[in-house]
N, C-alpha and C. Protein backbone atom coordinates (compact mmCIF):
# COMPACT_ATOMS: atom_id res chain seq x y z
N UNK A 1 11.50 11.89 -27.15
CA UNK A 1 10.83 10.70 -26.66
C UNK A 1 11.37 10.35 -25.27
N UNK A 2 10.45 9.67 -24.31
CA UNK A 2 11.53 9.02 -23.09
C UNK A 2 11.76 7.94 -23.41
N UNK A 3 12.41 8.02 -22.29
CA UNK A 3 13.26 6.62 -22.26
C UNK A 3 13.10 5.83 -21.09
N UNK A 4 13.04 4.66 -20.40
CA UNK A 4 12.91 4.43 -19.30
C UNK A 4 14.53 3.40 -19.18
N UNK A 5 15.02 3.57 -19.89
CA UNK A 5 16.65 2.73 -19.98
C UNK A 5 17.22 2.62 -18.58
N UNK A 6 16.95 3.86 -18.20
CA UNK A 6 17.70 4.68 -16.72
C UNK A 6 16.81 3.54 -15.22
N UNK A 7 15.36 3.24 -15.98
CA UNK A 7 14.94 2.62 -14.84
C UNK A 7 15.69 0.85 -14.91
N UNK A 8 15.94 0.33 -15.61
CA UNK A 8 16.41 -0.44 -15.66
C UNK A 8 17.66 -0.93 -14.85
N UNK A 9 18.23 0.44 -15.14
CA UNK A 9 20.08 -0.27 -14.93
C UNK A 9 19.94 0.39 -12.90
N UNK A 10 18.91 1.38 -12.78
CA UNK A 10 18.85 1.32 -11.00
C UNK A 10 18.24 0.57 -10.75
N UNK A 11 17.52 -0.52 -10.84
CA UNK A 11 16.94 -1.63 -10.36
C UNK A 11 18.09 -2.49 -10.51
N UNK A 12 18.62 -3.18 -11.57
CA UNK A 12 20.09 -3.65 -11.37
C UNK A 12 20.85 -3.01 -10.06
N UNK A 13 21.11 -2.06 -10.01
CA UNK A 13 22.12 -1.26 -8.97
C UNK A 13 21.51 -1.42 -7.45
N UNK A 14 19.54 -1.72 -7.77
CA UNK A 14 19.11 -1.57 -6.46
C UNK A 14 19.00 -3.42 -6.24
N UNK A 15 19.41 -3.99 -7.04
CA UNK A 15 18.85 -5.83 -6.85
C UNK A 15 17.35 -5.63 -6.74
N UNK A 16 16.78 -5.14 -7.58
CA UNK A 16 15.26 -4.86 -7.19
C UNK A 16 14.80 -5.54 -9.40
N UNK A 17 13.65 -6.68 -8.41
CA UNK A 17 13.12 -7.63 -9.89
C UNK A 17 12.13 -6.71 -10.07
N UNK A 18 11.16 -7.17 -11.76
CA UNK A 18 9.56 -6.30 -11.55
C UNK A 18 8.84 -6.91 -10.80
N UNK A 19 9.51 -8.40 -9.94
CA UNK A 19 8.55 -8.79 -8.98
C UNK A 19 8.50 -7.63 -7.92
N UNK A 20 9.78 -7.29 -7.29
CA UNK A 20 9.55 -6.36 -6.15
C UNK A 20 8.88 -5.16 -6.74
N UNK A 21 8.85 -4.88 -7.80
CA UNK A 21 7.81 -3.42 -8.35
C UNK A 21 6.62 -3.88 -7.96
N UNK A 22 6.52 -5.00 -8.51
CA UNK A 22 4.54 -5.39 -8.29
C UNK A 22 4.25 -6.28 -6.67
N UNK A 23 5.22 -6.28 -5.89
CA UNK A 23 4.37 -7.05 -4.36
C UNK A 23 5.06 -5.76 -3.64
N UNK A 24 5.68 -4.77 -3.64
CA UNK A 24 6.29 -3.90 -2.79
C UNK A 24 5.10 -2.42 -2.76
N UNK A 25 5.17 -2.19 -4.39
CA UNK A 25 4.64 -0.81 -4.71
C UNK A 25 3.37 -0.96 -5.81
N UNK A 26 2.62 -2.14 -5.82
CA UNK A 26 1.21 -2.38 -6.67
C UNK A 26 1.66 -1.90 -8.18
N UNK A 27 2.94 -1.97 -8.83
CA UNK A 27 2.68 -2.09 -9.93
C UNK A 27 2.21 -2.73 -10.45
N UNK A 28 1.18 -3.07 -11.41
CA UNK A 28 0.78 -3.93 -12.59
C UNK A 28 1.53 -4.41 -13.07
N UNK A 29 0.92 -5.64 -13.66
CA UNK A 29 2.13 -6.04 -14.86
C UNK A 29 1.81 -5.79 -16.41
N UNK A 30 0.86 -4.65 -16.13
CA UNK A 30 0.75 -4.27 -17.37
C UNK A 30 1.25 -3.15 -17.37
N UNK A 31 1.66 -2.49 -16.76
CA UNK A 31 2.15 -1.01 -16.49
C UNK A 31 3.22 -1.82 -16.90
N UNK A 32 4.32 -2.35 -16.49
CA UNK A 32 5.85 -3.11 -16.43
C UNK A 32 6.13 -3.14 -17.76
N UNK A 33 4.73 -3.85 -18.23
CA UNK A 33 4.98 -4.58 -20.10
C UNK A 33 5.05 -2.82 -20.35
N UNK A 34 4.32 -1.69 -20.67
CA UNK A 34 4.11 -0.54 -21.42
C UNK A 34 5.87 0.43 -20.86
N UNK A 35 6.19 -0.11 -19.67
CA UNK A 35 7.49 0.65 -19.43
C UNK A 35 8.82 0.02 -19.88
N UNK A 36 8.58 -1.87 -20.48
CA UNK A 36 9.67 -2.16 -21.55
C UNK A 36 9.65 -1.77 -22.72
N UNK A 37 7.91 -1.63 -23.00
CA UNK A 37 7.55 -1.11 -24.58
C UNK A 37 7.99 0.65 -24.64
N UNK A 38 8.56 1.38 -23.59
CA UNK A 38 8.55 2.33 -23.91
C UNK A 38 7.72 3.33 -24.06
N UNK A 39 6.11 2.53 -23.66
CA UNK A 39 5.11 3.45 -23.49
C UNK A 39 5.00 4.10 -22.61
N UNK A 40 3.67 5.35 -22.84
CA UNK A 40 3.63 6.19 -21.65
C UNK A 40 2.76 5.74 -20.26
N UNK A 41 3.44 5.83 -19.00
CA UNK A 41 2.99 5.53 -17.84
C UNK A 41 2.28 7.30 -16.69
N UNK A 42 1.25 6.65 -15.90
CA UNK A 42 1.08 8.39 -14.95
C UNK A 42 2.30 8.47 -14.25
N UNK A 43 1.88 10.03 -14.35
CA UNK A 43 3.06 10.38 -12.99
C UNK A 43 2.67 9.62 -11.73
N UNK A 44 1.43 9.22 -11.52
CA UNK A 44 1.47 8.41 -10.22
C UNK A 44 2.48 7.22 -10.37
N UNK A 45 2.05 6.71 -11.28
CA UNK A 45 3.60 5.54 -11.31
C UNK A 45 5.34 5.77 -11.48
N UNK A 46 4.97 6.64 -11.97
CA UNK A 46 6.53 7.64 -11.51
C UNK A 46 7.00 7.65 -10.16
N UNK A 47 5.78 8.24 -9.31
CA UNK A 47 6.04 8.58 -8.18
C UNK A 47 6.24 7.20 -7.55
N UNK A 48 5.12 5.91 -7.46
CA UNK A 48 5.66 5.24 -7.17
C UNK A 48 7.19 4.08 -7.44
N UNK A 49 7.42 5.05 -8.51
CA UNK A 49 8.57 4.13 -8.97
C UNK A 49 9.85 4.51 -7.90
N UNK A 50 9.82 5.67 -7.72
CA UNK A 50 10.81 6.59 -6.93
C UNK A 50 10.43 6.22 -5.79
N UNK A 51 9.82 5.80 -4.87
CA UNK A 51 9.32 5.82 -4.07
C UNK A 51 10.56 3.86 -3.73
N UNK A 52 9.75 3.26 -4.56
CA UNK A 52 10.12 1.71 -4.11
C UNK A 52 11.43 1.68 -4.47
N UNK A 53 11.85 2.24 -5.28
CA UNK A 53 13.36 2.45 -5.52
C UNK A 53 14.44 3.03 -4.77
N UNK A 54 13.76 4.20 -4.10
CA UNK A 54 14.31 5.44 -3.26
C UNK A 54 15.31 6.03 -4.01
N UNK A 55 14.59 6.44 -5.25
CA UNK A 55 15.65 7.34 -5.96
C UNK A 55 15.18 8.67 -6.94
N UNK A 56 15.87 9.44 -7.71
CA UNK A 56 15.27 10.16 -8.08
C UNK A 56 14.63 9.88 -9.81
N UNK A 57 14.17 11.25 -9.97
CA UNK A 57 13.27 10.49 -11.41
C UNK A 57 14.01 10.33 -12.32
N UNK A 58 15.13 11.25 -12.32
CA UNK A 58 16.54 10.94 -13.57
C UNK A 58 16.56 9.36 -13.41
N UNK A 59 16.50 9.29 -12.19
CA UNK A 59 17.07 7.42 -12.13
C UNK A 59 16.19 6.67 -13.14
N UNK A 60 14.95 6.84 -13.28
CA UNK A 60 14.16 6.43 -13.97
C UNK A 60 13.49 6.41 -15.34
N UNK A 61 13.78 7.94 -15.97
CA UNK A 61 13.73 7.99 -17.18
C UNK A 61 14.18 9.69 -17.95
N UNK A 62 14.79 9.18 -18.89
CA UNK A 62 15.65 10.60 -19.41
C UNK A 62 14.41 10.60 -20.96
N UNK A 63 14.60 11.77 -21.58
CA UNK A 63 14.12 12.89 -21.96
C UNK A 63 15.32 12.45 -23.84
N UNK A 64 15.03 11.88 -24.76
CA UNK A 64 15.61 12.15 -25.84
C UNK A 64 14.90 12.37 -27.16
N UNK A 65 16.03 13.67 -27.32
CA UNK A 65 15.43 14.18 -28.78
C UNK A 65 14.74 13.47 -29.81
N UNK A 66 14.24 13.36 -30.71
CA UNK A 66 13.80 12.74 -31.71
C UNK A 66 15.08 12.90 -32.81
N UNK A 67 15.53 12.29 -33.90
CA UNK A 67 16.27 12.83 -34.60
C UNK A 67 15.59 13.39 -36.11
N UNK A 68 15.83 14.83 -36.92
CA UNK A 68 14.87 14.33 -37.54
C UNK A 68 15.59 13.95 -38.85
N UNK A 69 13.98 13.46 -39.94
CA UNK A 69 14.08 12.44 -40.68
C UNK A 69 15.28 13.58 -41.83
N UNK A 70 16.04 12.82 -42.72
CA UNK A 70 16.46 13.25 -43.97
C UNK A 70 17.91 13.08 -43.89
């Protein structure tokens, strides 16, 4: 599953609110709500995430296993 945990704590690191996501780089604020929910976003918003951030995509979201059930 991803994770977007990683985008969190570089916005902390960058002093960057989801206000500056949405008046800097046209995020939605419905895109914002689906990237606390953990839902899936386009790579265009990827790109712009990296972009308003100036960082890379690790910064933004890591890649974890599922565990499985039993």
């Amino acid at each position: 599953m991803i994770s977007y945990a990683p985008l969190w704590e570089t916005m902390k690191r960058k002093d960057a609110s989801t206000y500056t996501l949405q008046v800097k780089g046209g995020i939605s604020s419905s895109t914002i709500r689906r990237l606390r929910a953990g839902e899936s976003v386009s790579t265009n918003t990827l790109d712009a995430l990296c972009e308003i951030l100036d960082c890379e995509l690790q910064d933004i979201l890591v890649y974890e296993k599922s565990q499985p059930d039993g």
